[in-house]
PDB file of N, CA and C in Angstrom:
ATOM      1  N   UNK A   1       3.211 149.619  68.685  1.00  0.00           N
ATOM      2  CA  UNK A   1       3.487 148.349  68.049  1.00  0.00           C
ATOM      3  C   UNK A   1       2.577 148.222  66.834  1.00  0.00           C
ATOM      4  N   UNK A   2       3.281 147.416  65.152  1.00  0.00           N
ATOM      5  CA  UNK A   2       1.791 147.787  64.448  1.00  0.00           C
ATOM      6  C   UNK A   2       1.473 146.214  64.828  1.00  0.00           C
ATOM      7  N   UNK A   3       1.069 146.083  63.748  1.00  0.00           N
ATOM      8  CA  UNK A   3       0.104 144.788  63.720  1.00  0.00           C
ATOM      9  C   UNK A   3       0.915 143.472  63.342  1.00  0.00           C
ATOM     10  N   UNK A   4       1.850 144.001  62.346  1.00  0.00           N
ATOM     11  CA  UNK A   4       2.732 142.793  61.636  1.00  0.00           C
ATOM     12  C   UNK A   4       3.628 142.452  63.201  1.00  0.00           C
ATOM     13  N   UNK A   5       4.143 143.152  64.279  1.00  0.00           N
ATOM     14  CA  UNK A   5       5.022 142.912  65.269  1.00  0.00           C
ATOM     15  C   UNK A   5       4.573 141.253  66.147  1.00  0.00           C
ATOM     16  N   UNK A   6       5.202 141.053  66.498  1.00  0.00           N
ATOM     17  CA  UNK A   6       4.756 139.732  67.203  1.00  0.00           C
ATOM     18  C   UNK A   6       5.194 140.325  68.970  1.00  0.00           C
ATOM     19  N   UNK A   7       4.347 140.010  69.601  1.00  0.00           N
ATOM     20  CA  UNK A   7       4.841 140.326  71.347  1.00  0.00           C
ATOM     21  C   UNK A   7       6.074 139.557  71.637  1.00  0.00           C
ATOM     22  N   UNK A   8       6.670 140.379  72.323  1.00  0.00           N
ATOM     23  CA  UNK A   8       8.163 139.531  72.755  1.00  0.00           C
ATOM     24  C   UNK A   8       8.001 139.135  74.389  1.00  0.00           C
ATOM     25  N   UNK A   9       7.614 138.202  74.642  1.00  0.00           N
ATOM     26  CA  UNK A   9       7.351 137.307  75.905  1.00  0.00           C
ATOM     27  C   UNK A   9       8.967 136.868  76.337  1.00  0.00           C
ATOM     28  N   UNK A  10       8.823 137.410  77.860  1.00  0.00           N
ATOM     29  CA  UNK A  10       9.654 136.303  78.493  1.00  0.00           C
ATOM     30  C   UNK A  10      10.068 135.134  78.628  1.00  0.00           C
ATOM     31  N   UNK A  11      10.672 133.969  79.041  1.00  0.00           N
ATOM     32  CA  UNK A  11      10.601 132.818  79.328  1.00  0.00           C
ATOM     33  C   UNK A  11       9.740 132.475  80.599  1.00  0.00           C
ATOM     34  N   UNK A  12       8.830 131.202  80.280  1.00  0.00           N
ATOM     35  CA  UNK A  12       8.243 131.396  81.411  1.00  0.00           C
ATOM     36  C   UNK A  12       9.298 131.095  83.166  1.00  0.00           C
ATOM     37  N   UNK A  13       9.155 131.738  83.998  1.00  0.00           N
ATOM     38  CA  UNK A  13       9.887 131.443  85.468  1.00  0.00           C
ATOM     39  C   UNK A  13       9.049 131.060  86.460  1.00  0.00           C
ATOM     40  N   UNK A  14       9.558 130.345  87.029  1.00  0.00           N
ATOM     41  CA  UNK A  14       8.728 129.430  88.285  1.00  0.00           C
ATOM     42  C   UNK A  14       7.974 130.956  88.995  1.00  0.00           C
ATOM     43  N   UNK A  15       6.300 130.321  89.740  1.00  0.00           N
ATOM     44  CA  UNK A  15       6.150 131.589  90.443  1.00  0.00           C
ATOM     45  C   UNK A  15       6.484 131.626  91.541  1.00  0.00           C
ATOM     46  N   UNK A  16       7.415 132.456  91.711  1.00  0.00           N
ATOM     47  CA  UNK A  16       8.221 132.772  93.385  1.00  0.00           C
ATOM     48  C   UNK A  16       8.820 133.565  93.651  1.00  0.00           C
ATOM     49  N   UNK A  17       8.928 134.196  94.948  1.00  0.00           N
ATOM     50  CA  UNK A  17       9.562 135.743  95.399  1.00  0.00           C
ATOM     51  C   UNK A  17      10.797 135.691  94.199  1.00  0.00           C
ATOM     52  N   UNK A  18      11.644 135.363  94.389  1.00  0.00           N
ATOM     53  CA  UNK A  18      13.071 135.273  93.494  1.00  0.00           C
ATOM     54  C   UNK A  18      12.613 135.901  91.837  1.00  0.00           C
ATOM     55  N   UNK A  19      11.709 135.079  91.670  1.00  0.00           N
ATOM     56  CA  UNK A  19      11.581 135.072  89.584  1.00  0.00           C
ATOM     57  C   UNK A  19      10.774 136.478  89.775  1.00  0.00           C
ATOM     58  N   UNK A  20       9.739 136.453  90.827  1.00  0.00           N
ATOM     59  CA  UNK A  20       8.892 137.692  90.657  1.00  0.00           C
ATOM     60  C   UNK A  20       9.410 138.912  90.785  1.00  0.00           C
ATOM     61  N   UNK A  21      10.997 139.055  91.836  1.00  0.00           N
ATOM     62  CA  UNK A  21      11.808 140.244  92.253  1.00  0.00           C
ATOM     63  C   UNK A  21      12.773 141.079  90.601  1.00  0.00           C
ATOM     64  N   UNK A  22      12.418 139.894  89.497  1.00  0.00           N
ATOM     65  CA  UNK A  22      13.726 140.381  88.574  1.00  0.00           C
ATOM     66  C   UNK A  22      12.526 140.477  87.395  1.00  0.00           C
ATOM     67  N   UNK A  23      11.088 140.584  87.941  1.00  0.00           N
ATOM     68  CA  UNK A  23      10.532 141.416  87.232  1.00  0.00           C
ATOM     69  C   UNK A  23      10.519 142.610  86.704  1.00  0.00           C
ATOM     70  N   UNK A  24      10.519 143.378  85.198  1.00  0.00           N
ATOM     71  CA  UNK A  24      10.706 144.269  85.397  1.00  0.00           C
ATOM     72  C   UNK A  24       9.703 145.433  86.331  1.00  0.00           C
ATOM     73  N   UNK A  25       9.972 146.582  86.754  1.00  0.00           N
ATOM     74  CA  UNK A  25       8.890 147.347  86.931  1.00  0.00           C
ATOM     75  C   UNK A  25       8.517 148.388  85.867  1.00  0.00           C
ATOM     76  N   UNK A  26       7.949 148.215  84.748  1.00  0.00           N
ATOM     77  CA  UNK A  26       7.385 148.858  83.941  1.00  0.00           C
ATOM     78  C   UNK A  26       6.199 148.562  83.260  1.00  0.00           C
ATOM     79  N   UNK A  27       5.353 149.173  82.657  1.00  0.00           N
ATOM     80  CA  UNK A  27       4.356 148.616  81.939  1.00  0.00           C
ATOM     81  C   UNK A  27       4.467 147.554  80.923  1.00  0.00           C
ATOM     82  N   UNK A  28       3.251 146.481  81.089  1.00  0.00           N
ATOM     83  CA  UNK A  28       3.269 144.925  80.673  1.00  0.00           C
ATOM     84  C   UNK A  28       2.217 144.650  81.039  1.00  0.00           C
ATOM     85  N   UNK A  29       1.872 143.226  79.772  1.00  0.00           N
ATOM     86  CA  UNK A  29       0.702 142.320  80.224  1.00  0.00           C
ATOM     87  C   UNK A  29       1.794 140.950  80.790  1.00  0.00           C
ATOM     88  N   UNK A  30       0.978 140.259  81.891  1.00  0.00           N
ATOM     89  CA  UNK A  30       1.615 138.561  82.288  1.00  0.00           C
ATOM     90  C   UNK A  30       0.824 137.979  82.097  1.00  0.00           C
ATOM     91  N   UNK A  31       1.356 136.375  82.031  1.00  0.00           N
ATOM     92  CA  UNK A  31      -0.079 135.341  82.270  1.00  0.00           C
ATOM     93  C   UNK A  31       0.712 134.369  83.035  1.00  0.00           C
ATOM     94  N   UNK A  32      -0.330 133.927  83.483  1.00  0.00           N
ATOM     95  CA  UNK A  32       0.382 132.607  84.739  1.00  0.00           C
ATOM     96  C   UNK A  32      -0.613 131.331  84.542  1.00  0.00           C
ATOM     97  N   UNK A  33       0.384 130.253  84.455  1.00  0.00           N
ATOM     98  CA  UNK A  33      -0.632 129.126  84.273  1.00  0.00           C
ATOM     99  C   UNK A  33      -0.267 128.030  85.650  1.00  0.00           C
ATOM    100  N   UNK A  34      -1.537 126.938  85.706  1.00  0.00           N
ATOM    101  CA  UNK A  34      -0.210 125.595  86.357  1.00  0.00           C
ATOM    102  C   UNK A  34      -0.756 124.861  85.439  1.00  0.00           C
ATOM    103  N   UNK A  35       0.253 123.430  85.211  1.00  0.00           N
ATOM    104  CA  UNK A  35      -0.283 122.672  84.470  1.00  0.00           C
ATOM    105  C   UNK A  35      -0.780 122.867  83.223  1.00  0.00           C
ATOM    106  N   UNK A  36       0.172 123.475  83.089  1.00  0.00           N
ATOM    107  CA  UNK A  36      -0.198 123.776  81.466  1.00  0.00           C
ATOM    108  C   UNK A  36      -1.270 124.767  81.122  1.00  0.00           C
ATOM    109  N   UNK A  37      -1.966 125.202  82.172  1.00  0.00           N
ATOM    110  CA  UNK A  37      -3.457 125.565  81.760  1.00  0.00           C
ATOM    111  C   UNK A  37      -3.220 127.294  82.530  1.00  0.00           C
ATOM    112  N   UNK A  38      -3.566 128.226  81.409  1.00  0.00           N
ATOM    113  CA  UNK A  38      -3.638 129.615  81.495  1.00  0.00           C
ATOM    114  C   UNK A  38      -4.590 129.910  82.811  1.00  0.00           C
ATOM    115  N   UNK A  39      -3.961 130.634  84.011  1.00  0.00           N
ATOM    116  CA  UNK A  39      -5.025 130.574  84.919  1.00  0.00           C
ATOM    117  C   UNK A  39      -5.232 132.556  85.138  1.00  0.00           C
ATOM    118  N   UNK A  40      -4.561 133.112  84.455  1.00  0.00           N
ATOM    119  CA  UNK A  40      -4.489 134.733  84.474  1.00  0.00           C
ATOM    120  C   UNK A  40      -3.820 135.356  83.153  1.00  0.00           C
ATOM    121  N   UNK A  41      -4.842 136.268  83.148  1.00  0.00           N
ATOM    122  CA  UNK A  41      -4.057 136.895  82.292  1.00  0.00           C
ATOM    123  C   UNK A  41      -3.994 138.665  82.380  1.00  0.00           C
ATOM    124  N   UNK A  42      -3.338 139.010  82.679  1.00  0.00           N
ATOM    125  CA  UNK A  42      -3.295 140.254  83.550  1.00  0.00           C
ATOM    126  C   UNK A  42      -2.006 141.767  83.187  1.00  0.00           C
ATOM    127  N   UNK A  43      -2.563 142.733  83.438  1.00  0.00           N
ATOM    128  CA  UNK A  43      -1.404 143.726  82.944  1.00  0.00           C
ATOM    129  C   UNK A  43      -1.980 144.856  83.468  1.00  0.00           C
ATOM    130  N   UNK A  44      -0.538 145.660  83.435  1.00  0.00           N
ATOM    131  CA  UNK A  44      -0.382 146.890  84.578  1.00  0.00           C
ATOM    132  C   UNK A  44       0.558 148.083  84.101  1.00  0.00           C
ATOM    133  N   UNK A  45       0.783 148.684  85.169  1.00  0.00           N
ATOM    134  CA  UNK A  45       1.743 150.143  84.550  1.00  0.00           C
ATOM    135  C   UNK A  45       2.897 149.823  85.125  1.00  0.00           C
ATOM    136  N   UNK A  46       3.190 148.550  86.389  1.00  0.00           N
ATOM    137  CA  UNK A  46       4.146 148.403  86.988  1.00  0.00           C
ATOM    138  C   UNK A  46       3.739 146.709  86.949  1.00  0.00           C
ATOM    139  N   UNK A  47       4.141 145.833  86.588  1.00  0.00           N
ATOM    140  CA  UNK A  47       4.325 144.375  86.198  1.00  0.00           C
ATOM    141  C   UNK A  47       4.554 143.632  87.554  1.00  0.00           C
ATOM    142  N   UNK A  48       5.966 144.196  88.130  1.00  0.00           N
ATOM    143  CA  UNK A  48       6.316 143.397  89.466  1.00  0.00           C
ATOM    144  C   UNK A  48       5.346 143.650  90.391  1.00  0.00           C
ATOM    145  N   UNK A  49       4.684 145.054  90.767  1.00  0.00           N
ATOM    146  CA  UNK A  49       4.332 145.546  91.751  1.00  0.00           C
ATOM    147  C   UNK A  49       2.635 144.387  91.856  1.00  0.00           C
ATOM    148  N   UNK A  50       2.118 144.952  90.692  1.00  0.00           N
ATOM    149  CA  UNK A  50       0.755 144.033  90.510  1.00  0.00           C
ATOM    150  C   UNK A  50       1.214 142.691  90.622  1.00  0.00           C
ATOM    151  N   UNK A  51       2.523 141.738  90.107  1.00  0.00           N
ATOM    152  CA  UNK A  51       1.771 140.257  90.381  1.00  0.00           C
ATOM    153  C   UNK A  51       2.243 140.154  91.697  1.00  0.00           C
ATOM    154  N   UNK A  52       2.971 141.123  92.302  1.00  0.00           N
ATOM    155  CA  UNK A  52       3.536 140.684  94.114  1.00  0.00           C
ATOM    156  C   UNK A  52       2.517 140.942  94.694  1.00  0.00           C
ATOM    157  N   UNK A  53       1.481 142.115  94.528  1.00  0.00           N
ATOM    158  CA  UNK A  53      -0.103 142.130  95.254  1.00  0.00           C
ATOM    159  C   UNK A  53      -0.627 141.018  95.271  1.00  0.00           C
ATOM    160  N   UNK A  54      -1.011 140.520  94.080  1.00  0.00           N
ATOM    161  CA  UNK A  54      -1.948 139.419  93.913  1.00  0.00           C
ATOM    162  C   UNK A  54      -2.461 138.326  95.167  1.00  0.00           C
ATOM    163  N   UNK A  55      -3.352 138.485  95.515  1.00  0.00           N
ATOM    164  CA  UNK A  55      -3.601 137.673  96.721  1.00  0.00           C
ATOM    165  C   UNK A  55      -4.575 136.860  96.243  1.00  0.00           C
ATOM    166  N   UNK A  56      -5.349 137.178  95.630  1.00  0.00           N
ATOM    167  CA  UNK A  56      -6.252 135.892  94.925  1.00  0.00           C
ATOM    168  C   UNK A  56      -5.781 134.001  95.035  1.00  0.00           C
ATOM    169  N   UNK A  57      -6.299 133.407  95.663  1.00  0.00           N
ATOM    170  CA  UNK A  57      -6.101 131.953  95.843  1.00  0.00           C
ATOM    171  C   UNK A  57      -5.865 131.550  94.729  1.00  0.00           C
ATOM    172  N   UNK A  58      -7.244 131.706  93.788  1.00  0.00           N
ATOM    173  CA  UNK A  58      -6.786 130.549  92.652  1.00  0.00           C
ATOM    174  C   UNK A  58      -5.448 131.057  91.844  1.00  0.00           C
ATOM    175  N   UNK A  59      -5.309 132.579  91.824  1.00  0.00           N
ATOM    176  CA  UNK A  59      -4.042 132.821  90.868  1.00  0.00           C
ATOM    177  C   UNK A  59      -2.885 132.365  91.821  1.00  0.00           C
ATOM    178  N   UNK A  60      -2.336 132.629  93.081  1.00  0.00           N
ATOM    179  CA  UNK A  60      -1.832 132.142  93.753  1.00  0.00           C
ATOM    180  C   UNK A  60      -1.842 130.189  93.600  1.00  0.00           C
ATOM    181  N   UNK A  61      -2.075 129.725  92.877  1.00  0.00           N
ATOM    182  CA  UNK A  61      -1.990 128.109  92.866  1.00  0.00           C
ATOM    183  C   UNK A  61      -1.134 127.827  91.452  1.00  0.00           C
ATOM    184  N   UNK A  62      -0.742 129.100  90.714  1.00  0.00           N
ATOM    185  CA  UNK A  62      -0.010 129.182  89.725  1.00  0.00           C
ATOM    186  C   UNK A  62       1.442 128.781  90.036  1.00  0.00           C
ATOM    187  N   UNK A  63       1.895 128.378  89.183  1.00  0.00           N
ATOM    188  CA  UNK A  63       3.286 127.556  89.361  1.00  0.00           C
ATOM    189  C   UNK A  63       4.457 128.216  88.366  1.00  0.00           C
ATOM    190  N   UNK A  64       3.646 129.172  87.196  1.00  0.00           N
ATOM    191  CA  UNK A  64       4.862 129.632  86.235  1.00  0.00           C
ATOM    192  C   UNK A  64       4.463 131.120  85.824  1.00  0.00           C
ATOM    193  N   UNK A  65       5.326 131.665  84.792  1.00  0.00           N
ATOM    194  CA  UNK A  65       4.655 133.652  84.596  1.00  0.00           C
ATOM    195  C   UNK A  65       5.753 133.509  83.416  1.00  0.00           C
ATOM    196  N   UNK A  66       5.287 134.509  82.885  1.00  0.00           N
ATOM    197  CA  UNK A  66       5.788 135.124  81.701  1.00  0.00           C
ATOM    198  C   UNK A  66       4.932 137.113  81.397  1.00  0.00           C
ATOM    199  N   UNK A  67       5.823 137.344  81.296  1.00  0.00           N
ATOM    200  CA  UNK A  67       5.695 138.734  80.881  1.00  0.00           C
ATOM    201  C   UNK A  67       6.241 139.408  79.021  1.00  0.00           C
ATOM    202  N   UNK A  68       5.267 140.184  79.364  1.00  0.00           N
ATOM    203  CA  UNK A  68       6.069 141.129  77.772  1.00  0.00           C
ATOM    204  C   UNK A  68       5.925 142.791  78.310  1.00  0.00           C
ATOM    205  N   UNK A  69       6.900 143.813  78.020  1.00  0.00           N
ATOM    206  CA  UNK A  69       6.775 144.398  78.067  1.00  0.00           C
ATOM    207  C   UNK A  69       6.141 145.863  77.389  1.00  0.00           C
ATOM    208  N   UNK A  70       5.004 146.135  77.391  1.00  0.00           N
ATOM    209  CA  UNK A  70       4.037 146.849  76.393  1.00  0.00           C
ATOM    210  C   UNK A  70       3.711 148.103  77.093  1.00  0.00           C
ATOM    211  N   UNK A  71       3.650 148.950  76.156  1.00  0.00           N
ATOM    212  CA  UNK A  71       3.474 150.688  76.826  1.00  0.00           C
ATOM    213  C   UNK A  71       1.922 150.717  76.321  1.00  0.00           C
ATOM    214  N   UNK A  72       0.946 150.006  75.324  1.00  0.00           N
ATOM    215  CA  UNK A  72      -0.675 150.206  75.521  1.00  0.00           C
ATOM    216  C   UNK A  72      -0.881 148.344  76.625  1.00  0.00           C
ATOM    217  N   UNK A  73      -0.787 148.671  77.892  1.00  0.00           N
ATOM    218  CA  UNK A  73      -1.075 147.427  78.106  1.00  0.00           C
ATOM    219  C   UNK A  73      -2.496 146.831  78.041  1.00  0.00           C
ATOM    220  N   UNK A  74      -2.714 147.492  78.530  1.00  0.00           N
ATOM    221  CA  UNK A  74      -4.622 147.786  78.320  1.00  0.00           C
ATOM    222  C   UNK A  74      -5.123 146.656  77.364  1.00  0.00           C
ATOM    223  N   UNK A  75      -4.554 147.827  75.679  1.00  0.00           N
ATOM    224  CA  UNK A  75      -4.755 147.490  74.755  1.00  0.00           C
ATOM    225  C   UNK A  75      -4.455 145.687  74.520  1.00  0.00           C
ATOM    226  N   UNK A  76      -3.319 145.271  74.950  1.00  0.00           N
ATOM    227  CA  UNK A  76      -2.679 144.192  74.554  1.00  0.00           C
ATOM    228  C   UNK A  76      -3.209 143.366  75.872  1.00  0.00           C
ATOM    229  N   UNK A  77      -3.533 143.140  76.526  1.00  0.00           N
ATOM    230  CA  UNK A  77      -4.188 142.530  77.916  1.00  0.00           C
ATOM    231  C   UNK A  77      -5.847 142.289  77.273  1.00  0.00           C
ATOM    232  N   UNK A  78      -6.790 143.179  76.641  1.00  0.00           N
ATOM    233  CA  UNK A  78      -7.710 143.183  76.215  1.00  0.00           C
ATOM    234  C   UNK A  78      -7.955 142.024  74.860  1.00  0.00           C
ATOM    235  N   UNK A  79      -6.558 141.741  74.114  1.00  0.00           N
ATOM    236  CA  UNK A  79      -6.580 141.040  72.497  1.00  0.00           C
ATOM    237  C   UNK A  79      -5.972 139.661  73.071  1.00  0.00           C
ATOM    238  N   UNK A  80      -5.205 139.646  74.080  1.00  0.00           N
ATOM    239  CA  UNK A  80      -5.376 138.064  75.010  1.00  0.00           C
ATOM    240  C   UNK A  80      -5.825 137.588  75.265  1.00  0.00           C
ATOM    241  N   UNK A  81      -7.156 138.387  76.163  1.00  0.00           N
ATOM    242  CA  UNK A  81      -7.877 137.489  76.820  1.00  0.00           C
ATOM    243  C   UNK A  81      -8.960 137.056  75.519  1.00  0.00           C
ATOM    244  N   UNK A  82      -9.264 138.094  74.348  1.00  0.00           N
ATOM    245  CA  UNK A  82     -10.594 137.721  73.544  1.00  0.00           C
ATOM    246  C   UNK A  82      -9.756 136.735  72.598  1.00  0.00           C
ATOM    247  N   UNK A  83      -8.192 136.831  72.182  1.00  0.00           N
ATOM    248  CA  UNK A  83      -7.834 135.625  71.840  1.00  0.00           C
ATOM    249  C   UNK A  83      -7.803 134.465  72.824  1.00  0.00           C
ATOM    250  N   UNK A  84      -7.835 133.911  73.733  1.00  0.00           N
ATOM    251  CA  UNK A  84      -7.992 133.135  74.830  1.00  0.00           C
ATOM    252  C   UNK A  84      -9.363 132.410  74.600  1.00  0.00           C
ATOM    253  N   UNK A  85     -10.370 133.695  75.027  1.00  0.00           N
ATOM    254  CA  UNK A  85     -11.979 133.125  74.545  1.00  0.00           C
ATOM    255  C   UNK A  85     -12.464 132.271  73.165  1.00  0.00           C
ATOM    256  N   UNK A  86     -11.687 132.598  72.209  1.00  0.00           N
ATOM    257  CA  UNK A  86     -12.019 132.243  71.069  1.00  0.00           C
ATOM    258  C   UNK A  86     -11.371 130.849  70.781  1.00  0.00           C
ATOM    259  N   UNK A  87     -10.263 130.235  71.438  1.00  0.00           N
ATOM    260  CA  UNK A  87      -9.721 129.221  71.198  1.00  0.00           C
ATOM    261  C   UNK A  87     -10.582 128.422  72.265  1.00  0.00           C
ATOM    262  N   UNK A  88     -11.134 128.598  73.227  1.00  0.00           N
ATOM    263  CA  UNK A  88     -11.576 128.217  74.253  1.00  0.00           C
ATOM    264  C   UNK A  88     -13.134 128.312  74.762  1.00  0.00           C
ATOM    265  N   UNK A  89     -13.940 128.219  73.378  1.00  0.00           N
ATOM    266  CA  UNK A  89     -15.056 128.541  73.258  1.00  0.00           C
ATOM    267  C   UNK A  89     -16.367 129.010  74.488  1.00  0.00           C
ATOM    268  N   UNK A  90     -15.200 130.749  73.999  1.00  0.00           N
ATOM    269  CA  UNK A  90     -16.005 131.854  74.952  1.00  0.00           C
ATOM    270  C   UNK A  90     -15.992 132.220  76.349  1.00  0.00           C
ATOM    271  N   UNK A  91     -15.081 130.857  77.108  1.00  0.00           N
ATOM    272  CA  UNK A  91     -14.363 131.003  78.087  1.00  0.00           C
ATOM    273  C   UNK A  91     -13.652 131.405  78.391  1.00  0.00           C
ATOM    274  N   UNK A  92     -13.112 132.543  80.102  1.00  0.00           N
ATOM    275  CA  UNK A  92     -11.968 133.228  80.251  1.00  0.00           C
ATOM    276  C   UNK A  92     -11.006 132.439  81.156  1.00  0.00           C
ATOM    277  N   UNK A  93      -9.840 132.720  80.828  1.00  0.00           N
ATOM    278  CA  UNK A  93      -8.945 131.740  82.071  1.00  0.00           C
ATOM    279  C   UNK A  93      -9.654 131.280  83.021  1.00  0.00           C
ATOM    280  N   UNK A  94      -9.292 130.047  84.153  1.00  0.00           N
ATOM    281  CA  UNK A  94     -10.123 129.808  85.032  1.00  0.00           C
ATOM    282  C   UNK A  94     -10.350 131.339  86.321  1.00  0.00           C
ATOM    283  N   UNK A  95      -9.354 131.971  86.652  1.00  0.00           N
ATOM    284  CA  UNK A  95      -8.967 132.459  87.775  1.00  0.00           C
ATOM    285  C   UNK A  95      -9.335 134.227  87.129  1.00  0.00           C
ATOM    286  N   UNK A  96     -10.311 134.136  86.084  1.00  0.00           N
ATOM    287  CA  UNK A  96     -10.936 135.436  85.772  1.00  0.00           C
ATOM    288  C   UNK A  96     -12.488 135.717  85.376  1.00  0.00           C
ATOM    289  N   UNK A  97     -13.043 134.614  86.009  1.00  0.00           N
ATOM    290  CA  UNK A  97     -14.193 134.175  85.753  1.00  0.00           C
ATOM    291  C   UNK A  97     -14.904 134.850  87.282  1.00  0.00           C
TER     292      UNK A  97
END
C-alpha cells in the first residue's frame, strides 16, 4: 500500500458470533469500540480466528468491530495505535493498557 492509499475499513457490525463468522479469514488489522470509545485495536494473519479467541473481559464488553484487510498488518496495527496515542494524549485504547 503507498502512502497516498487510504485503508478500506469495513462497516462497523455488532460484536457477535453471526458478524464475527462472515469475518474474513485473512490478514487484517480490527478495532472494537463500545460507546463510541476505541477499546482495541488489534491485527493478525487470520482476522476471524484472533477476534473469536479473544477472551479478555474488557475487549469482550465491546459492542461493535470493523476490519480492513492488510497483507503488512503489523505494519498498519503499529500506525493506529501511535495515531490513537497522539489524538489521545499518549494514551492507548482502554483494553491495551
Amino acid at each position: 500500500m503507498n502512502k497516498n492509499q487510504q485503508v478500506e475499513w469495513s462497516e462497523w457490525a455488532d460484536f457477535n458470533q453471526d458478524m464475527i463468522s462472515k469475518t474474513p479469514e485473512s490478514s487484517g488489522v480490527f478495532m472494537m469500540h463500545a460507546g463510541m470509545k476505541i477499546l482495541y485495536i488489534g491485527g493478525s494473519e487470520n482476522m476471524r480466528k484472533s477476534i473469536e479467541a479473544i477472551s479478555e473481559e474488557c475487549v469482550l464488553n465491546a459492542t461493535r468491530f470493523r476490519y480492513s484487510q492488510e497483507r503488512d498488518f503489523e505494519k498498519r496495527r503499529n500506525k493506529l495505535v501511535a495515531d490513537y496515542k497522539k489524538r489521545h494524549e499518549g494514551r492507548a485504547p482502554e483494553c491495551m493498557n
